[in-house]
Structures are given as C-alpha cells and as structure tokens.
PDB file of N, CA and C in Angstrom:
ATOM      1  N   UNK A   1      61.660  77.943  92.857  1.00  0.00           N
ATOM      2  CA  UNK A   1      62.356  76.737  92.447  1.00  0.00           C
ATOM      3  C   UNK A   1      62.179  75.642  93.499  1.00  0.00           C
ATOM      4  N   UNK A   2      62.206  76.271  94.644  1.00  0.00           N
ATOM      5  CA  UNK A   2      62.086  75.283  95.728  1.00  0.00           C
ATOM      6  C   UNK A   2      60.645  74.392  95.811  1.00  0.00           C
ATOM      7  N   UNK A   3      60.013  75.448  95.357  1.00  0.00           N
ATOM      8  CA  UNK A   3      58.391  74.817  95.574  1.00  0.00           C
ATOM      9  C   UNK A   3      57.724  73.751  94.660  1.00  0.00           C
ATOM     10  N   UNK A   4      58.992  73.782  93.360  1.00  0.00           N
ATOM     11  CA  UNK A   4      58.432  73.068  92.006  1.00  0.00           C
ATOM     12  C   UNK A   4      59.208  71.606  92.782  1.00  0.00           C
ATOM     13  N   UNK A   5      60.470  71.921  93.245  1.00  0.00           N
ATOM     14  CA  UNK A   5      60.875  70.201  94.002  1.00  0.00           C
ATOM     15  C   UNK A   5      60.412  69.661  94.864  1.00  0.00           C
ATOM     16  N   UNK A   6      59.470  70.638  95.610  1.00  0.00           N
ATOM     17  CA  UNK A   6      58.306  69.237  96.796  1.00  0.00           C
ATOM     18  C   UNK A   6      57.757  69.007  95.814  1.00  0.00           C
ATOM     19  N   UNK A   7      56.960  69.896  94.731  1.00  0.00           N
ATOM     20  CA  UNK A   7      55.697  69.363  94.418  1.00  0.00           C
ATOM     21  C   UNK A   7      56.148  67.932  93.410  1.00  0.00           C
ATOM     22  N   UNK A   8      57.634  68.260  93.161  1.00  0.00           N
ATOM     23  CA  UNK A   8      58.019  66.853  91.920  1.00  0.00           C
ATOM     24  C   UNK A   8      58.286  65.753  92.901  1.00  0.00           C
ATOM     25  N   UNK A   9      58.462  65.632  94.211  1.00  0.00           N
ATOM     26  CA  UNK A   9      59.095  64.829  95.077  1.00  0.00           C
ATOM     27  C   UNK A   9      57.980  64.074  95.398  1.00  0.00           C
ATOM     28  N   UNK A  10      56.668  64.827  96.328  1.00  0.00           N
ATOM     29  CA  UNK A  10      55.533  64.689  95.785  1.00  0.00           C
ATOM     30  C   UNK A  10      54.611  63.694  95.067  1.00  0.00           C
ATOM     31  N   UNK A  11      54.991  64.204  93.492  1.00  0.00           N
ATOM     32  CA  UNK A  11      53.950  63.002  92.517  1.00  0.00           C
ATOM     33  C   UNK A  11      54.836  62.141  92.773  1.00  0.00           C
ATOM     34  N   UNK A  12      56.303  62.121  92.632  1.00  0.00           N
ATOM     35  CA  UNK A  12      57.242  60.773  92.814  1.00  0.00           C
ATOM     36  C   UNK A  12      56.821  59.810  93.861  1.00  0.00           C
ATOM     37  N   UNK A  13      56.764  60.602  95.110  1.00  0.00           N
ATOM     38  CA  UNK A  13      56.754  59.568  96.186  1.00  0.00           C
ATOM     39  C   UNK A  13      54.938  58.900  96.181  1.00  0.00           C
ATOM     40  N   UNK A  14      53.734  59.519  95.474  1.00  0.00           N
ATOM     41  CA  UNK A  14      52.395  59.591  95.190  1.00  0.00           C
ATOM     42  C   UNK A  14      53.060  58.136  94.672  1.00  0.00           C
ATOM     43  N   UNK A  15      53.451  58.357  93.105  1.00  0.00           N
ATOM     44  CA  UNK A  15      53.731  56.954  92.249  1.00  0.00           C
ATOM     45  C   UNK A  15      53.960  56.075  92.768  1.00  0.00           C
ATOM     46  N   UNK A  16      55.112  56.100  93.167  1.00  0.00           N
ATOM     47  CA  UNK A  16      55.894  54.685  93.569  1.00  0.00           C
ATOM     48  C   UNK A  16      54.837  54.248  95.223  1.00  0.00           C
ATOM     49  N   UNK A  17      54.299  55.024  95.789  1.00  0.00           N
ATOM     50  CA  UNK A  17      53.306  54.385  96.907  1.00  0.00           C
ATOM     51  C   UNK A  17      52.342  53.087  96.092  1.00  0.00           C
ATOM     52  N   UNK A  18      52.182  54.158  94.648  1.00  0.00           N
ATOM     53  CA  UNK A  18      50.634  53.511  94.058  1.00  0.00           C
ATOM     54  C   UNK A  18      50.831  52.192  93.432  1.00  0.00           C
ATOM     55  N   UNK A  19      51.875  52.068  93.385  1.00  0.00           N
ATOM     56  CA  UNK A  19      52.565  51.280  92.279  1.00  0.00           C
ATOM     57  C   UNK A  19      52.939  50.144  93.425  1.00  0.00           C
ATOM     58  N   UNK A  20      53.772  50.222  94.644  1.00  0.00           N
ATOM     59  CA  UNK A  20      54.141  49.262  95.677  1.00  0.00           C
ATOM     60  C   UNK A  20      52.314  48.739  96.173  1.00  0.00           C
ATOM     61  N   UNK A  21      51.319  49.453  96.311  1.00  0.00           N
ATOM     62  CA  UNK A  21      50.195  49.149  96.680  1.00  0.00           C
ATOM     63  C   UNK A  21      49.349  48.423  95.597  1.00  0.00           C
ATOM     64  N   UNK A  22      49.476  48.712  94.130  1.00  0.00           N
ATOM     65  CA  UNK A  22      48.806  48.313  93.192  1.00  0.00           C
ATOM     66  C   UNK A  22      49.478  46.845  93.150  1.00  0.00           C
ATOM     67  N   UNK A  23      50.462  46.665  93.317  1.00  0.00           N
ATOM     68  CA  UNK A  23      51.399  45.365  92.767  1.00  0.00           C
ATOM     69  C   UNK A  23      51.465  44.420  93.772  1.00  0.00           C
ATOM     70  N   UNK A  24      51.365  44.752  94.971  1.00  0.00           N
ATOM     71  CA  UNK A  24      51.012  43.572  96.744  1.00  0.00           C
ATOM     72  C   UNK A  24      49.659  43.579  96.581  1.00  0.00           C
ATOM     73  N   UNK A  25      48.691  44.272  95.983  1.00  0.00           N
ATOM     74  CA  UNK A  25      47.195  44.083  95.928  1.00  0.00           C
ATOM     75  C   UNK A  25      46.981  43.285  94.555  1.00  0.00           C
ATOM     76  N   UNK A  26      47.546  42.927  94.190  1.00  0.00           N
ATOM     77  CA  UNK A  26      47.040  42.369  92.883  1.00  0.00           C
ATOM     78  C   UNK A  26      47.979  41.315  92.762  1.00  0.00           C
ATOM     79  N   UNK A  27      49.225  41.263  93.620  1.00  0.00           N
ATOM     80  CA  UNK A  27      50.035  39.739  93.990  1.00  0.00           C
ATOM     81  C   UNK A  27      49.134  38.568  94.805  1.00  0.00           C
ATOM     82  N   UNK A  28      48.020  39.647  95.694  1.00  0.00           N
ATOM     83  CA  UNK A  28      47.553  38.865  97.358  1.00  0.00           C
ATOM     84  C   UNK A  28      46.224  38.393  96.479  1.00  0.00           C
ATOM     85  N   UNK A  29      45.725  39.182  95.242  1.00  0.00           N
ATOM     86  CA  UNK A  29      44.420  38.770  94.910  1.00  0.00           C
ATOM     87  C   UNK A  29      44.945  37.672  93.757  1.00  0.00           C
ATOM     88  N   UNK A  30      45.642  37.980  92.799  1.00  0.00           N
ATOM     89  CA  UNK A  30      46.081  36.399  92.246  1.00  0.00           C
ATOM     90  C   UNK A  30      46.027  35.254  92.732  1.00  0.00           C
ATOM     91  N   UNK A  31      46.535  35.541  94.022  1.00  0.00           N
ATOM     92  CA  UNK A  31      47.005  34.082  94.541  1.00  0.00           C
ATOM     93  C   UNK A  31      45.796  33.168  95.314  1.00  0.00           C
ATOM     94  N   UNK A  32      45.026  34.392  95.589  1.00  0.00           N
ATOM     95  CA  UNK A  32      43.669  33.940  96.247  1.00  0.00           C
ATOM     96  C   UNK A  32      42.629  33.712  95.144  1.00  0.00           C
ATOM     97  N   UNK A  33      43.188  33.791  94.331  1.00  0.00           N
ATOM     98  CA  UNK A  33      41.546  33.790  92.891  1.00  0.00           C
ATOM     99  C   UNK A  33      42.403  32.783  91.714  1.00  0.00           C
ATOM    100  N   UNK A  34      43.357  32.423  92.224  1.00  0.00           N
ATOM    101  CA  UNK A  34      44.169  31.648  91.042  1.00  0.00           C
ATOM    102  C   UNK A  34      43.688  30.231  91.143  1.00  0.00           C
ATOM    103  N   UNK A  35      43.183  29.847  89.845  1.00  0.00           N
ATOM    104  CA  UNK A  35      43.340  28.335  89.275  1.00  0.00           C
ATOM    105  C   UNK A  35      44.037  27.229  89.914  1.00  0.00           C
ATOM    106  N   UNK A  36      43.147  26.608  90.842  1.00  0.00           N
ATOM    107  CA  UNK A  36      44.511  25.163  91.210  1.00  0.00           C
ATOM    108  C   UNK A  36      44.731  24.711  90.184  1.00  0.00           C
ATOM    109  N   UNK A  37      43.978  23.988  89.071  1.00  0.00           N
ATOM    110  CA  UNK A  37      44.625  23.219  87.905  1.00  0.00           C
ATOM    111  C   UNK A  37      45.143  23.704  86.843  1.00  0.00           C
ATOM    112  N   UNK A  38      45.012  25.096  86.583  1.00  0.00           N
ATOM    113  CA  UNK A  38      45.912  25.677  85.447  1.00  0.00           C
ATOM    114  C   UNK A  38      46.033  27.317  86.013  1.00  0.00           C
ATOM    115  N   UNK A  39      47.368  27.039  86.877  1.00  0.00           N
ATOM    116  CA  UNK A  39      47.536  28.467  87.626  1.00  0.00           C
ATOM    117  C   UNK A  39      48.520  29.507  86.698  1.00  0.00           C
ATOM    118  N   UNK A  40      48.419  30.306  86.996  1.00  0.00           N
ATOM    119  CA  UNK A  40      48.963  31.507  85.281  1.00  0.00           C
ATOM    120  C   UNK A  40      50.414  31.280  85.536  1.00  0.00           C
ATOM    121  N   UNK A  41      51.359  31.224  84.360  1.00  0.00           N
ATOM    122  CA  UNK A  41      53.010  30.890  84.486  1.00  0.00           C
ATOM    123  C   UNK A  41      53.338  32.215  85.349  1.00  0.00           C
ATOM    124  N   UNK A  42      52.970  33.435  84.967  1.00  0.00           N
ATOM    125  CA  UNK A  42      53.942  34.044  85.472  1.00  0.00           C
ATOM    126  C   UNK A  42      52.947  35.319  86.320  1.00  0.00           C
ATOM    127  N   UNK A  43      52.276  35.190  87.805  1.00  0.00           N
ATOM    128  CA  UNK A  43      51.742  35.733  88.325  1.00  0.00           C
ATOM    129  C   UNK A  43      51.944  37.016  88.795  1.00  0.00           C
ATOM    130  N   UNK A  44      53.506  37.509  89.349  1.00  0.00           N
ATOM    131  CA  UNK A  44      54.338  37.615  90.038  1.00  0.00           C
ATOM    132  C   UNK A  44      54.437  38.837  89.144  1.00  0.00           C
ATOM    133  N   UNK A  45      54.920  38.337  87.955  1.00  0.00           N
ATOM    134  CA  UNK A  45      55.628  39.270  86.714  1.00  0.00           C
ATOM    135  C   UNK A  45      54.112  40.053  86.153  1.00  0.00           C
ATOM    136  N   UNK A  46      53.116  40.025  85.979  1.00  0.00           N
ATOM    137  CA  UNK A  46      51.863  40.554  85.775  1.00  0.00           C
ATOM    138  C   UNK A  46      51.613  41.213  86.249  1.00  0.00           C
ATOM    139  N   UNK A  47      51.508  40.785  87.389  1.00  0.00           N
ATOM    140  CA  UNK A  47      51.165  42.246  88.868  1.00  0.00           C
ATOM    141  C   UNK A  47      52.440  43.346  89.063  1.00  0.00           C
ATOM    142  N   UNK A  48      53.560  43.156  88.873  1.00  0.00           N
ATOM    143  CA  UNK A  48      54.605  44.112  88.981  1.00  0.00           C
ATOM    144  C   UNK A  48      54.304  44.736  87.713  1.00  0.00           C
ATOM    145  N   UNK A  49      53.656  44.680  86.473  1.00  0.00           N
ATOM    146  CA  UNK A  49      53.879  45.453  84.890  1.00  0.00           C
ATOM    147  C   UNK A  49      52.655  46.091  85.575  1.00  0.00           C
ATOM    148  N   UNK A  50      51.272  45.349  86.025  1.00  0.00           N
ATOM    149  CA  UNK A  50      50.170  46.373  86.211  1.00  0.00           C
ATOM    150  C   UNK A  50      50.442  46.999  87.094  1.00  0.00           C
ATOM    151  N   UNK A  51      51.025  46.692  88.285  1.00  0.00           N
ATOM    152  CA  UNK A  51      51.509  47.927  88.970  1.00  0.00           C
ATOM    153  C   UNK A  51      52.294  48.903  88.685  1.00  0.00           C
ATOM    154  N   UNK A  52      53.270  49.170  87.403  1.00  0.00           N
ATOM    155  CA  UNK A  52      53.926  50.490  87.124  1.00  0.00           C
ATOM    156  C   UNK A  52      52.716  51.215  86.177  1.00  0.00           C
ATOM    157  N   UNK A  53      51.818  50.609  85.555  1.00  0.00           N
ATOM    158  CA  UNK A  53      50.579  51.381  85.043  1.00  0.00           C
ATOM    159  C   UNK A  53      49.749  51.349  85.967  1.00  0.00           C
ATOM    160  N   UNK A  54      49.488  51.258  86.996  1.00  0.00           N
ATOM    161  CA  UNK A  54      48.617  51.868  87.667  1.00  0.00           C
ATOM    162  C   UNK A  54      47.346  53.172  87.344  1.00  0.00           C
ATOM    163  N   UNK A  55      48.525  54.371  87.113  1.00  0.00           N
ATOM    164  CA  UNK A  55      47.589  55.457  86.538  1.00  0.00           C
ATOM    165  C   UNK A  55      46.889  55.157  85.885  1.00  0.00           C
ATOM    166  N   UNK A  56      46.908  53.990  84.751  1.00  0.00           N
ATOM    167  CA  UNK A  56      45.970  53.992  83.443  1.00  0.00           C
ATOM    168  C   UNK A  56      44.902  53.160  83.671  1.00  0.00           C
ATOM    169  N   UNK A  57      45.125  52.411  84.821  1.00  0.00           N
ATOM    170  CA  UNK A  57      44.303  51.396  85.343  1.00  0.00           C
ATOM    171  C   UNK A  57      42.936  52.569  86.156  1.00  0.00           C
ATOM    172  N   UNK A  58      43.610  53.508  86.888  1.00  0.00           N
ATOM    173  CA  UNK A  58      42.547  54.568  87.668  1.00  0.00           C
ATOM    174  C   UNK A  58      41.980  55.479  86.835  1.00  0.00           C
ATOM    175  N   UNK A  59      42.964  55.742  85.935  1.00  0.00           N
ATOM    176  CA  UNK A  59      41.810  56.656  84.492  1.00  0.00           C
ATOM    177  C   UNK A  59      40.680  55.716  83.830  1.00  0.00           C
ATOM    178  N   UNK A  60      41.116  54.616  83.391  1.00  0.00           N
ATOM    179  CA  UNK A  60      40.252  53.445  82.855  1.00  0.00           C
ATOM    180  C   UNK A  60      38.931  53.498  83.484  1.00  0.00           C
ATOM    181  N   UNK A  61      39.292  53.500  85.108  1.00  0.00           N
ATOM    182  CA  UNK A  61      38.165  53.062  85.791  1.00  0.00           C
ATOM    183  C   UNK A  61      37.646  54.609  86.182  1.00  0.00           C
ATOM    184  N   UNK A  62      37.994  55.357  86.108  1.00  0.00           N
ATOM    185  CA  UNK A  62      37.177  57.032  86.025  1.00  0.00           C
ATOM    186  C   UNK A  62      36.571  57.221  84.559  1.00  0.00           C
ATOM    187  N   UNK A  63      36.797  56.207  84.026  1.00  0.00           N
ATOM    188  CA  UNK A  63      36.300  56.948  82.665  1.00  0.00           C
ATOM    189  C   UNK A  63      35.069  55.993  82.224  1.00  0.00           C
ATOM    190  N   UNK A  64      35.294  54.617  82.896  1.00  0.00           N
ATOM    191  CA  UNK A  64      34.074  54.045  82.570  1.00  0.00           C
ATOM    192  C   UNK A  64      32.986  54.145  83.293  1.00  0.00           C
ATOM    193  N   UNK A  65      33.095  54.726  84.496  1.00  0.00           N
ATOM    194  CA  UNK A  65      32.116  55.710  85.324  1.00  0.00           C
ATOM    195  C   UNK A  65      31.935  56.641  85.176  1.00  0.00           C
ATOM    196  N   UNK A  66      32.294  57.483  83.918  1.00  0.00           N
ATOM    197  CA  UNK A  66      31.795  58.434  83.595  1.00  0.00           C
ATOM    198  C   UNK A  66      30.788  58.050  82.677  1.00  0.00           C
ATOM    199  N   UNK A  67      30.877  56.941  81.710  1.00  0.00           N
ATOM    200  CA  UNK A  67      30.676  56.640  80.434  1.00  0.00           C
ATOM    201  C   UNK A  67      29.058  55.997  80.909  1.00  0.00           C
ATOM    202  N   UNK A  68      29.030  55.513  82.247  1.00  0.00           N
ATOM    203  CA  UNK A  68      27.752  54.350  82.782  1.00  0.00           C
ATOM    204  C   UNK A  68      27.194  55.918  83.487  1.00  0.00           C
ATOM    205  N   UNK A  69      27.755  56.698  84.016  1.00  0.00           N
ATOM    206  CA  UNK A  69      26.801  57.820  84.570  1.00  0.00           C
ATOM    207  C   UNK A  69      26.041  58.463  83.407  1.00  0.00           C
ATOM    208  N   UNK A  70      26.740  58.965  82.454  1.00  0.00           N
ATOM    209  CA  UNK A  70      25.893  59.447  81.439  1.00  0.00           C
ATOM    210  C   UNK A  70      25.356  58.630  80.623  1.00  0.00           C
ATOM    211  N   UNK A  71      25.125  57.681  80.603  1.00  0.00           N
ATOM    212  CA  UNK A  71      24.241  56.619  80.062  1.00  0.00           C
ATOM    213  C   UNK A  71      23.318  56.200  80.576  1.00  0.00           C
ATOM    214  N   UNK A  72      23.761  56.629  82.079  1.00  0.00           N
ATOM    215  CA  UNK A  72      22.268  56.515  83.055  1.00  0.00           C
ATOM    216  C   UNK A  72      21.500  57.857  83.275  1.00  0.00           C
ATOM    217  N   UNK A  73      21.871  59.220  82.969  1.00  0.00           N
ATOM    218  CA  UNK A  73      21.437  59.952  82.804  1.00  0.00           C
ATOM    219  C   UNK A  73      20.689  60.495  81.276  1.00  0.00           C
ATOM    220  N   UNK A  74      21.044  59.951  80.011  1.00  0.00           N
ATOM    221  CA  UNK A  74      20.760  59.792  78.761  1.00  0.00           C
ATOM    222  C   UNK A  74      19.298  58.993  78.961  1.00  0.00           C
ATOM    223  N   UNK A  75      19.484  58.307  79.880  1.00  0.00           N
ATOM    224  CA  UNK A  75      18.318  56.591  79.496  1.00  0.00           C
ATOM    225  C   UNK A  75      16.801  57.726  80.575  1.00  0.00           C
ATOM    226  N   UNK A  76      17.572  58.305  81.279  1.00  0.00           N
ATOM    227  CA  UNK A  76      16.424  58.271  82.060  1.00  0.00           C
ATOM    228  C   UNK A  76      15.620  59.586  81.342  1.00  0.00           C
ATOM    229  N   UNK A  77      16.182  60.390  80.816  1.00  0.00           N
ATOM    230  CA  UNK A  77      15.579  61.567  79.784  1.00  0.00           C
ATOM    231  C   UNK A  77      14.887  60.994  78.857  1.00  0.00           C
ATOM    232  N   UNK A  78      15.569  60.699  77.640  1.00  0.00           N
ATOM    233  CA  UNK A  78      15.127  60.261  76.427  1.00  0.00           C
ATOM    234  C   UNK A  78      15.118  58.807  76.267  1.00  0.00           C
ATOM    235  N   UNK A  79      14.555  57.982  76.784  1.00  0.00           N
ATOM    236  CA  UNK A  79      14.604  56.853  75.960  1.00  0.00           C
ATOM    237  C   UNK A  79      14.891  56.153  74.730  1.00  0.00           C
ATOM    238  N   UNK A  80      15.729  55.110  74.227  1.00  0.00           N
ATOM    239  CA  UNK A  80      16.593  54.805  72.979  1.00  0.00           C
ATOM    240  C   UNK A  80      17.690  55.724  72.445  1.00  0.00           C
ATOM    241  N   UNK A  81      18.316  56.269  73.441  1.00  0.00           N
ATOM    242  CA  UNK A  81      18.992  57.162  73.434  1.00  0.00           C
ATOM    243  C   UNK A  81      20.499  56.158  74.419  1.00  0.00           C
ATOM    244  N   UNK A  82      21.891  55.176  73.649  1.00  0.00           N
ATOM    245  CA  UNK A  82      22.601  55.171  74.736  1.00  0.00           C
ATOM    246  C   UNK A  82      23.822  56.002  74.638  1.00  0.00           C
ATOM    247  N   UNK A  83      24.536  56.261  74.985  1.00  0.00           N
ATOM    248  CA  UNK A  83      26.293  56.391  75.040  1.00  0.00           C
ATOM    249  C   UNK A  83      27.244  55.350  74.844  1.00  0.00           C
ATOM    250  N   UNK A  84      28.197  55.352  73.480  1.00  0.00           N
ATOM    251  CA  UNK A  84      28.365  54.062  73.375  1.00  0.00           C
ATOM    252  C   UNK A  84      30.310  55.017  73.241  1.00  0.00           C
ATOM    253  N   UNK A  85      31.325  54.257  73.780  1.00  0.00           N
ATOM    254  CA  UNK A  85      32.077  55.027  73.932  1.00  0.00           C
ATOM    255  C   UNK A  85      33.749  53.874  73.901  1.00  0.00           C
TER     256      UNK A  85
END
C-alpha cells in the first residue's frame, strides 16, 4: 500500500512540475513571438489551459515522430508508398 502512494505522489508531483514548466515556457515564448500590432487578448489564459494538457501536447509530438519516421522508412524501401495518418 505504501509503495502504490510514492508511486501516486510521484506522477502528481511529475504533473504539476510539467504543467508549472509547460505554462512559464509558453508565457516567456508568447510574449517574445507576440504581434506588436495585433497582440492575442488573452495570452496569459492560453498558456495556463496548454499547460494543464501538457501530456497531450508530448503524445502529439511522439506520435508525429513516429508517423515522419515510418514514412521515412516506407519512402526509402518502396517508393510511392506514404503513411498518411
């Protein structure tokens, strides 16, 4: 029993790291890549929603590197052959 509450304490404290890091990294890059003449209403509030999805943001991006690896492995076998996904 004891061992199942590090490991839940664990992904908890994993999350909320990813989520405080996903949401100051994507506050600091808004503000540096933002529009002087039509800057987004609500910057602030964007980066805090993508930061509680985080996870889906790192599956997204594992999955479309999976999707370009085997498409680069498809192309180099058979030609006219892609992965469309």
């Amino acid at each position: 029993m004891r061992e199942t509450l590090i490991v839940a304490d664990a992904i908890v404290v994993a999350y909320l790291f990813g989520w405080a890091l996903t949401t100051a990294g994507l506050i600091v890059s808004s503000r540096w890549l933002m529009n002087r003449w039509s800057p987004a209403s609500h910057p602030v509030a964007v980066s805090f929603l993508a930061g509680v999805a985080w996870p889906l943001l790192l599956l997204g991006a594992i999955e479309l590197g999976a999707v370009v690896a085997g498409n680069e492995a498809m192309s180099e076998n058979e030609p006219g052959y892609t992965v469309v996904a």
